[in-house]
N, C-alpha and C. Protein backbone atom coordinates (compact mmCIF):
# COMPACT_ATOMS: atom_id res chain seq x y z
N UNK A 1 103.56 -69.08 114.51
CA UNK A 1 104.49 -69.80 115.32
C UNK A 1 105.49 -68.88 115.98
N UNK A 2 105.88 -69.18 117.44
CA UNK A 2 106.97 -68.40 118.28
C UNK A 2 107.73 -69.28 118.97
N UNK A 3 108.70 -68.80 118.92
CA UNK A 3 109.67 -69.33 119.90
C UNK A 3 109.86 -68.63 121.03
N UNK A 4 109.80 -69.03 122.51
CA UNK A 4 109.35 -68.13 123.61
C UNK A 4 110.96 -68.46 124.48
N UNK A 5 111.90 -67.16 124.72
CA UNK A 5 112.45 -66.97 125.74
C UNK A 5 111.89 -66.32 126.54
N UNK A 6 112.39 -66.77 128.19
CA UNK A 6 112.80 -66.42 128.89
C UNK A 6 113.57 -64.89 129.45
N UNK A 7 113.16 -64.13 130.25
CA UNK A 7 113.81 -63.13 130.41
C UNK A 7 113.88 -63.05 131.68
N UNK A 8 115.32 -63.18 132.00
CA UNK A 8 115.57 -63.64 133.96
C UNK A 8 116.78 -62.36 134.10
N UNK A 9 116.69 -62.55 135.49
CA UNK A 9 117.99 -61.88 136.39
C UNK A 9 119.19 -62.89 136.81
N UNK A 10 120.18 -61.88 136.98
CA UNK A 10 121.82 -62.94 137.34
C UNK A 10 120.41 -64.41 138.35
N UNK A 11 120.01 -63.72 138.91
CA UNK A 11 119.25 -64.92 140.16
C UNK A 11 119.06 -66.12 139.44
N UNK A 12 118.69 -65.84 137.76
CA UNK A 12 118.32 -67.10 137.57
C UNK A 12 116.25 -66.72 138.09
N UNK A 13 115.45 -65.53 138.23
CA UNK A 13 114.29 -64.91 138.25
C UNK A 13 113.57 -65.22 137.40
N UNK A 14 112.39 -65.59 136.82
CA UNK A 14 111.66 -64.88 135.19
C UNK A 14 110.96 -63.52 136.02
N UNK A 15 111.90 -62.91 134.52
CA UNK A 15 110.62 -61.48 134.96
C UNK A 15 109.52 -61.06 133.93
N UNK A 16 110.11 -61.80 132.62
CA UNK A 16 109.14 -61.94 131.89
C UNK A 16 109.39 -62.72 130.33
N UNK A 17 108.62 -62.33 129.47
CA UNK A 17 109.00 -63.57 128.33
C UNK A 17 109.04 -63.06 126.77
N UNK A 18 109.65 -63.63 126.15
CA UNK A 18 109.95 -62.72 124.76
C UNK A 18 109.87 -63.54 123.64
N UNK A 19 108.83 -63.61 122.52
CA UNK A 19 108.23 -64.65 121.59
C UNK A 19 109.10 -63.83 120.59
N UNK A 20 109.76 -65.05 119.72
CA UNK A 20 110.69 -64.47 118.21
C UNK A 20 109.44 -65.49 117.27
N UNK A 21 108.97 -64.52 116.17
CA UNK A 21 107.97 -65.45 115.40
C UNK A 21 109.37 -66.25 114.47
N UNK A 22 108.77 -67.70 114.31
CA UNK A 22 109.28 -68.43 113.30
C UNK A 22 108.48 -68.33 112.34
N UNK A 23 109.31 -68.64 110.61
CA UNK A 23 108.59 -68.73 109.75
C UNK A 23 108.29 -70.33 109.49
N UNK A 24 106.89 -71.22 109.57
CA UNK A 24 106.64 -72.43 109.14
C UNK A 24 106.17 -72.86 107.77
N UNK A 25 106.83 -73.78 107.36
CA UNK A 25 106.40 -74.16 106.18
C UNK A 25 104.93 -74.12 105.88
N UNK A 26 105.19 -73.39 104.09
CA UNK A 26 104.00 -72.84 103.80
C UNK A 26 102.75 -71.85 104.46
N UNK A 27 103.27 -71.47 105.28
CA UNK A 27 103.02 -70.08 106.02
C UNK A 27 103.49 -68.93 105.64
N UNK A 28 102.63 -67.55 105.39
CA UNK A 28 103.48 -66.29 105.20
C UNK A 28 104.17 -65.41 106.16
N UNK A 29 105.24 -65.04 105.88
CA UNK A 29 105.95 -64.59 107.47
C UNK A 29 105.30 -63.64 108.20
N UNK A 30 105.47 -63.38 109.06
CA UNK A 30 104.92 -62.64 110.09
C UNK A 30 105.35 -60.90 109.36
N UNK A 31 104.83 -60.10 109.93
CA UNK A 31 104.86 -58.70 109.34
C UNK A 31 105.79 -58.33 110.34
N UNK A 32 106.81 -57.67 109.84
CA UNK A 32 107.90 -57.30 110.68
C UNK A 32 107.82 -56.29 111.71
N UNK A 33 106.59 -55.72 111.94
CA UNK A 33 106.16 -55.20 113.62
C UNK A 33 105.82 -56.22 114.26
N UNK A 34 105.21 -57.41 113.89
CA UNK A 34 105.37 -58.43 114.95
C UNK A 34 105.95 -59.64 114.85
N UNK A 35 107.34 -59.61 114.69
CA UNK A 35 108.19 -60.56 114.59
C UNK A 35 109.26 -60.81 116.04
N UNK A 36 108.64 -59.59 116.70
CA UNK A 36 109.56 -59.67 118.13
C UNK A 36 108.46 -58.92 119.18
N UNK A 37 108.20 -59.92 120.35
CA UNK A 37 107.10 -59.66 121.39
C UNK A 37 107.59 -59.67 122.72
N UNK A 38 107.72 -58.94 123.79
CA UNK A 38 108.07 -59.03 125.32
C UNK A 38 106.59 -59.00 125.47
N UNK A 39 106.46 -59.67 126.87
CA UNK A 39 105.34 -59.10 127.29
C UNK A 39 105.57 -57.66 128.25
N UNK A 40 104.35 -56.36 128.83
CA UNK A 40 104.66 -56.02 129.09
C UNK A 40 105.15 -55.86 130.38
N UNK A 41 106.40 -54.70 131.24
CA UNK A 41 106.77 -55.25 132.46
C UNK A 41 107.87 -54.93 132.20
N UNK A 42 109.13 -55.47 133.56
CA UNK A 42 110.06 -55.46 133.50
C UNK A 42 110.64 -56.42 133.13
N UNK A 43 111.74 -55.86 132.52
CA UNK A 43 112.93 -56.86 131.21
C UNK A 43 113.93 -57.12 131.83
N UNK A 44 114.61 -58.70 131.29
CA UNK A 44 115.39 -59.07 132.21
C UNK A 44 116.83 -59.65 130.99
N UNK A 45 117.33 -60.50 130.93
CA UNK A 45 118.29 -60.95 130.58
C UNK A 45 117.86 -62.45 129.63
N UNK A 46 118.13 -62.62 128.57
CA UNK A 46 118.00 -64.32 128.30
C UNK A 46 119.45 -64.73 128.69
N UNK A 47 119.32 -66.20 129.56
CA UNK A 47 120.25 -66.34 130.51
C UNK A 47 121.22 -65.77 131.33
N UNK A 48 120.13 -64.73 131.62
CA UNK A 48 120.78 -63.71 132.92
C UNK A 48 121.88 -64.29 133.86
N UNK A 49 121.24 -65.76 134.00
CA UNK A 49 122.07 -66.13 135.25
C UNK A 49 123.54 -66.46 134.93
N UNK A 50 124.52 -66.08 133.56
CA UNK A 50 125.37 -65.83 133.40
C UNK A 50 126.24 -64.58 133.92
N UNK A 51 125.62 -63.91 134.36
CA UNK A 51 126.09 -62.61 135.31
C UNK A 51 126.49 -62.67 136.57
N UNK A 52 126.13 -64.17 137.04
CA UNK A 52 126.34 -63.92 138.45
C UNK A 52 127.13 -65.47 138.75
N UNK A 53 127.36 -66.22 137.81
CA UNK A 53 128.15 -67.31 137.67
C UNK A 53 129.93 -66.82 138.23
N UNK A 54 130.34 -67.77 138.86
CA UNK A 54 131.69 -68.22 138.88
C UNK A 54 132.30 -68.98 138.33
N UNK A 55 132.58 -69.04 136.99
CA UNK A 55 132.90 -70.04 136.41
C UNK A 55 134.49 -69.57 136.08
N UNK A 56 135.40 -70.95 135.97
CA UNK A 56 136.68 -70.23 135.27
C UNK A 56 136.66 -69.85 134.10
N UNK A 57 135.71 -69.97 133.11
CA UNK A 57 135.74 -68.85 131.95
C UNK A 57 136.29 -67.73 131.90
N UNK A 58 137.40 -67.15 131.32
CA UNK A 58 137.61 -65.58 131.52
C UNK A 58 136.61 -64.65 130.77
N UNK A 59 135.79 -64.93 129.96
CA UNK A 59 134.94 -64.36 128.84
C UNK A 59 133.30 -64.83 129.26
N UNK A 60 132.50 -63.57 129.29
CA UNK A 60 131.15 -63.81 129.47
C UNK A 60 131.29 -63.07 128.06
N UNK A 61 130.21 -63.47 126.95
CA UNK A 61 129.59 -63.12 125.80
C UNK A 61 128.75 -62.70 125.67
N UNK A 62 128.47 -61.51 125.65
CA UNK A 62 126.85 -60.67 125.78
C UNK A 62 126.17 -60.19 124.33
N UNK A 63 125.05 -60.93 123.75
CA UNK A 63 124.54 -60.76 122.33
C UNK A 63 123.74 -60.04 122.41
N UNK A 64 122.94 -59.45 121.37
CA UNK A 64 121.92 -58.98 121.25
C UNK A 64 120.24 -59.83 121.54
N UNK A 65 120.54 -60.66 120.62
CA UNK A 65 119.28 -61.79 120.95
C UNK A 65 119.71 -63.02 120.97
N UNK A 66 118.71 -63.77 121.73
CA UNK A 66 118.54 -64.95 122.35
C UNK A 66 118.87 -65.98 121.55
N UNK A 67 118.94 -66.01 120.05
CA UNK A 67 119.16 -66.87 118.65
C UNK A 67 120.97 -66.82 118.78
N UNK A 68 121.48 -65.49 119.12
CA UNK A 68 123.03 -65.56 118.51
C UNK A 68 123.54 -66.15 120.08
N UNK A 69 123.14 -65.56 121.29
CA UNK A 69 123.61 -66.58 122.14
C UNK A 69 123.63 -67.81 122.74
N UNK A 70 122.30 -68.46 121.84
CA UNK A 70 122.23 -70.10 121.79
C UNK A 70 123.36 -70.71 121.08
N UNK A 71 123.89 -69.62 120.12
CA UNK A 71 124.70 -69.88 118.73
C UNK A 71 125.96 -69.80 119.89
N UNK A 72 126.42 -69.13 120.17
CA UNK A 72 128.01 -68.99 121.31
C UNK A 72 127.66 -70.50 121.99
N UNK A 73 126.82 -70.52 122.96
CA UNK A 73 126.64 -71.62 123.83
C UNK A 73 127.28 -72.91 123.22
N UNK A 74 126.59 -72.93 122.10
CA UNK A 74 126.61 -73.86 120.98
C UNK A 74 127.68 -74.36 120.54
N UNK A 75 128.43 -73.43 120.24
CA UNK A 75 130.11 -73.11 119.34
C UNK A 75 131.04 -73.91 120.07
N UNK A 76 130.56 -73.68 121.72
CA UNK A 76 132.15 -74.29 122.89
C UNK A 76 132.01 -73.79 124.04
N UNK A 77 130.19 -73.90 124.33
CA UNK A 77 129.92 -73.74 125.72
C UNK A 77 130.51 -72.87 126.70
N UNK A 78 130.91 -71.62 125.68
CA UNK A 78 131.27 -70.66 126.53
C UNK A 78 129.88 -69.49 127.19
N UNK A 79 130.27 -68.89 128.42
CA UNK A 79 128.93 -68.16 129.10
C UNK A 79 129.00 -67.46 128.32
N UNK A 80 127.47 -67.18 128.31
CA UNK A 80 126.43 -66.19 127.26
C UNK A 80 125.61 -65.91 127.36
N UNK A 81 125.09 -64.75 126.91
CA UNK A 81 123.47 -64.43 127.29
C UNK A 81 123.56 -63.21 125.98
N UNK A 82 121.86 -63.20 126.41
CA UNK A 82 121.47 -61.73 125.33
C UNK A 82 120.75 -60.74 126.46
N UNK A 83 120.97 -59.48 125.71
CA UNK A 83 120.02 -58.13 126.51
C UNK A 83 119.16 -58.12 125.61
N UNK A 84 119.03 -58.78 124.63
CA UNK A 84 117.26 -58.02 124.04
C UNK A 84 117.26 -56.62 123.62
N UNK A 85 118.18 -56.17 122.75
CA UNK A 85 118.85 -54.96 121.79
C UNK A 85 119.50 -54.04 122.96
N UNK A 86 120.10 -53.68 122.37
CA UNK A 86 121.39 -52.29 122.70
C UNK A 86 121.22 -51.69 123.79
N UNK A 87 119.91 -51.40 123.91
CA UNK A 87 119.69 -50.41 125.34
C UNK A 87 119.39 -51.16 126.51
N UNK A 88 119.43 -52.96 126.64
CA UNK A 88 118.89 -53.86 127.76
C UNK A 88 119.81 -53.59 128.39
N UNK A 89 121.11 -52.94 128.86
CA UNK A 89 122.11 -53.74 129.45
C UNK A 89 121.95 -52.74 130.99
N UNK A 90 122.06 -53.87 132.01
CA UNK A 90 122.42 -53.53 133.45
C UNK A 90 122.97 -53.25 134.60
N UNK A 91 124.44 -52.30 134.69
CA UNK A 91 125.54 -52.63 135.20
C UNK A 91 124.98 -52.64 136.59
N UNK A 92 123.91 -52.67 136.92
CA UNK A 92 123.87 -52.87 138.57
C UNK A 92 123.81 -54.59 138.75
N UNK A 93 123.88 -55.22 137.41
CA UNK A 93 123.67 -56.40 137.99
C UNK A 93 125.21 -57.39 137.27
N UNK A 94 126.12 -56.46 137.02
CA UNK A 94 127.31 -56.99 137.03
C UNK A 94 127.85 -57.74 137.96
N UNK A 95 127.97 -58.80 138.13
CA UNK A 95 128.49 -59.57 139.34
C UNK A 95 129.31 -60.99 139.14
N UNK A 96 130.51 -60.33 138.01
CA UNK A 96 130.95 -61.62 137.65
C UNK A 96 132.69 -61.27 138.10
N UNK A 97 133.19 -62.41 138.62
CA UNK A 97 134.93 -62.05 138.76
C UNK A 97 135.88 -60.90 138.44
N UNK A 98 136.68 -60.38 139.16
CA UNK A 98 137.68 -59.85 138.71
C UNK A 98 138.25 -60.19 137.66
N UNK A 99 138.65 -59.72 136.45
CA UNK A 99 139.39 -60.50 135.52
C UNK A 99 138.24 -60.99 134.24
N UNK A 100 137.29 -61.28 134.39
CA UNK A 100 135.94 -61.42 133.59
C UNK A 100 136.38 -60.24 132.42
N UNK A 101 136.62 -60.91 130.97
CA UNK A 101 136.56 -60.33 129.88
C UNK A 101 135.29 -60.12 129.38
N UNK A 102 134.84 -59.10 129.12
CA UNK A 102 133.12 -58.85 128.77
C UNK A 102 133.12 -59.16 126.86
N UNK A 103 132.64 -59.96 126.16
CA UNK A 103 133.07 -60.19 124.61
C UNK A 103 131.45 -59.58 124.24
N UNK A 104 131.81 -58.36 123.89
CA UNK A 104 130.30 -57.80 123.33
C UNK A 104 130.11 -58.24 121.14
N UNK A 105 129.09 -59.46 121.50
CA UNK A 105 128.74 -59.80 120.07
C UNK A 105 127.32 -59.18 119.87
N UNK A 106 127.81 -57.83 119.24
CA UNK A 106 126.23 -57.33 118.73
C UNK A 106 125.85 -57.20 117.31
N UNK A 107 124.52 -56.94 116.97
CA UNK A 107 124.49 -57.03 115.43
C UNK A 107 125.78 -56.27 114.83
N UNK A 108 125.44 -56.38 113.96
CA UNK A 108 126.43 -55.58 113.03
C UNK A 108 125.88 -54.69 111.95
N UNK A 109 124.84 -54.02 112.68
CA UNK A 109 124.14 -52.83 111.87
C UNK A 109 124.73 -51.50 113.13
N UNK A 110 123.82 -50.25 112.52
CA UNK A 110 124.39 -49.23 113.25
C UNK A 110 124.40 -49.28 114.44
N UNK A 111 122.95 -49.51 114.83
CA UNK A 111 122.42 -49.66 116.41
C UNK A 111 123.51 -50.76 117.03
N UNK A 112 123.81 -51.82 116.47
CA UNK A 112 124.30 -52.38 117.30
C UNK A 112 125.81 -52.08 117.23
N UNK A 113 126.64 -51.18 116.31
CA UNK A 113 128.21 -50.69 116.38
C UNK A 113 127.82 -49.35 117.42
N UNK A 114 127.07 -48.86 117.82
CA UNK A 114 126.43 -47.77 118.64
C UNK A 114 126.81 -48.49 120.06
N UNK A 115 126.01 -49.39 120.21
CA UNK A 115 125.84 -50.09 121.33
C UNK A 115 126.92 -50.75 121.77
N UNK A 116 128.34 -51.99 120.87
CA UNK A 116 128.93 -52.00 121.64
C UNK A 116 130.17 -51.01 121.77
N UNK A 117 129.82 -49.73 121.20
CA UNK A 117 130.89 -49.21 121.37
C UNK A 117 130.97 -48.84 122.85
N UNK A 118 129.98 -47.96 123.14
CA UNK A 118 129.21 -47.70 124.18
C UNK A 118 129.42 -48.28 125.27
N UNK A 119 128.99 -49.56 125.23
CA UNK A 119 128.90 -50.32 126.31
C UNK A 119 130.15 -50.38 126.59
N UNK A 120 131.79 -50.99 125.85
CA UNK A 120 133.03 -51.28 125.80
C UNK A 120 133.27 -50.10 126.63
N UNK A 121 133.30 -48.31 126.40
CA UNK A 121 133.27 -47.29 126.44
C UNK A 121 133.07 -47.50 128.52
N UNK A 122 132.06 -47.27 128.89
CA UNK A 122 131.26 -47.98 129.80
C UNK A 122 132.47 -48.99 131.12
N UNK A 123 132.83 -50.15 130.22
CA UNK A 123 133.25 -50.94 131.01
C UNK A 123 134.14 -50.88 131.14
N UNK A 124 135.37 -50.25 130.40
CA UNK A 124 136.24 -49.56 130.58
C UNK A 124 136.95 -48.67 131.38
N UNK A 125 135.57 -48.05 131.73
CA UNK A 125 135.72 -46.74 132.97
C UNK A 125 135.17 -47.88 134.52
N UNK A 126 135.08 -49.17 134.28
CA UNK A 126 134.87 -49.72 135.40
C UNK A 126 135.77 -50.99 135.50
N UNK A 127 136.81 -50.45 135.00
CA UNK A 127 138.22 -51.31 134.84
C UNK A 127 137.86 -53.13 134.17
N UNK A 128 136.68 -53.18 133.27
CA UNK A 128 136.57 -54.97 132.48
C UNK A 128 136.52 -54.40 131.53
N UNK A 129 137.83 -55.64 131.22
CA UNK A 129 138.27 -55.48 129.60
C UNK A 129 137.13 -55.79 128.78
């Protein structure tokens, strides 16, 4: 069993698609090399089209995967999306308001204290908080 996102651009594009295996009752879990699938190609954003929104939100929420930013959405319908680990992220396709607070929720293992440091690091030098 998979659960299939979506992987789009700010456009709101598919550029391609990314299966998270679920575990189903009385089934043995999937082997943890294939518990996460893109197809191959170019990679895009799960709900990319949060990048290119005008919304009065001051905060876009950028996760790691597609599970924790259903979880934001979820919380109080604030904009969100995932890059699909640490290294997805695209500043050519930054295209959200002046004033747009960037809230980087990434794992909380190394890779991902790597990543938003990085990224924060990054957006910083392009004046979003």
């Amino acid at each position: 069993g998979r659960l299939v996102f979506p992987h789009t651009t700010p456009d709101g594009l598919l550029v391609n698609l990314y299966g998270s295996a679920v575990e189903l009752p009385g089934a043995a879990p999937a082997p943890k090399p294939l518990r996460h699938d893109h197809l191959p190609g170019s990679k895009g954003y799960f709900h990319g089209e949060a990048l290119a929104r005008e919304e009065t939100a001051p905060d876009l929420w950028v996760c790691e995967g597609a599970f924790d930013a259903l979880a934001v959405i979820a919380a109080g319908g604030r904009p969100a999306m995932a890059i699909f680990g640490v290294e997805g992220w695209r500043w050519d396709w930054w295209h959200r308001p002046r004033g747009t607070r960037l809230v980087l929720a990434l794992d909380a293992d190394a890779s991902g204290t790597r990543g938003w440091q990085q990224l924060a690091r990054q957006a910083r030098l392009r004046g979003i908080d």
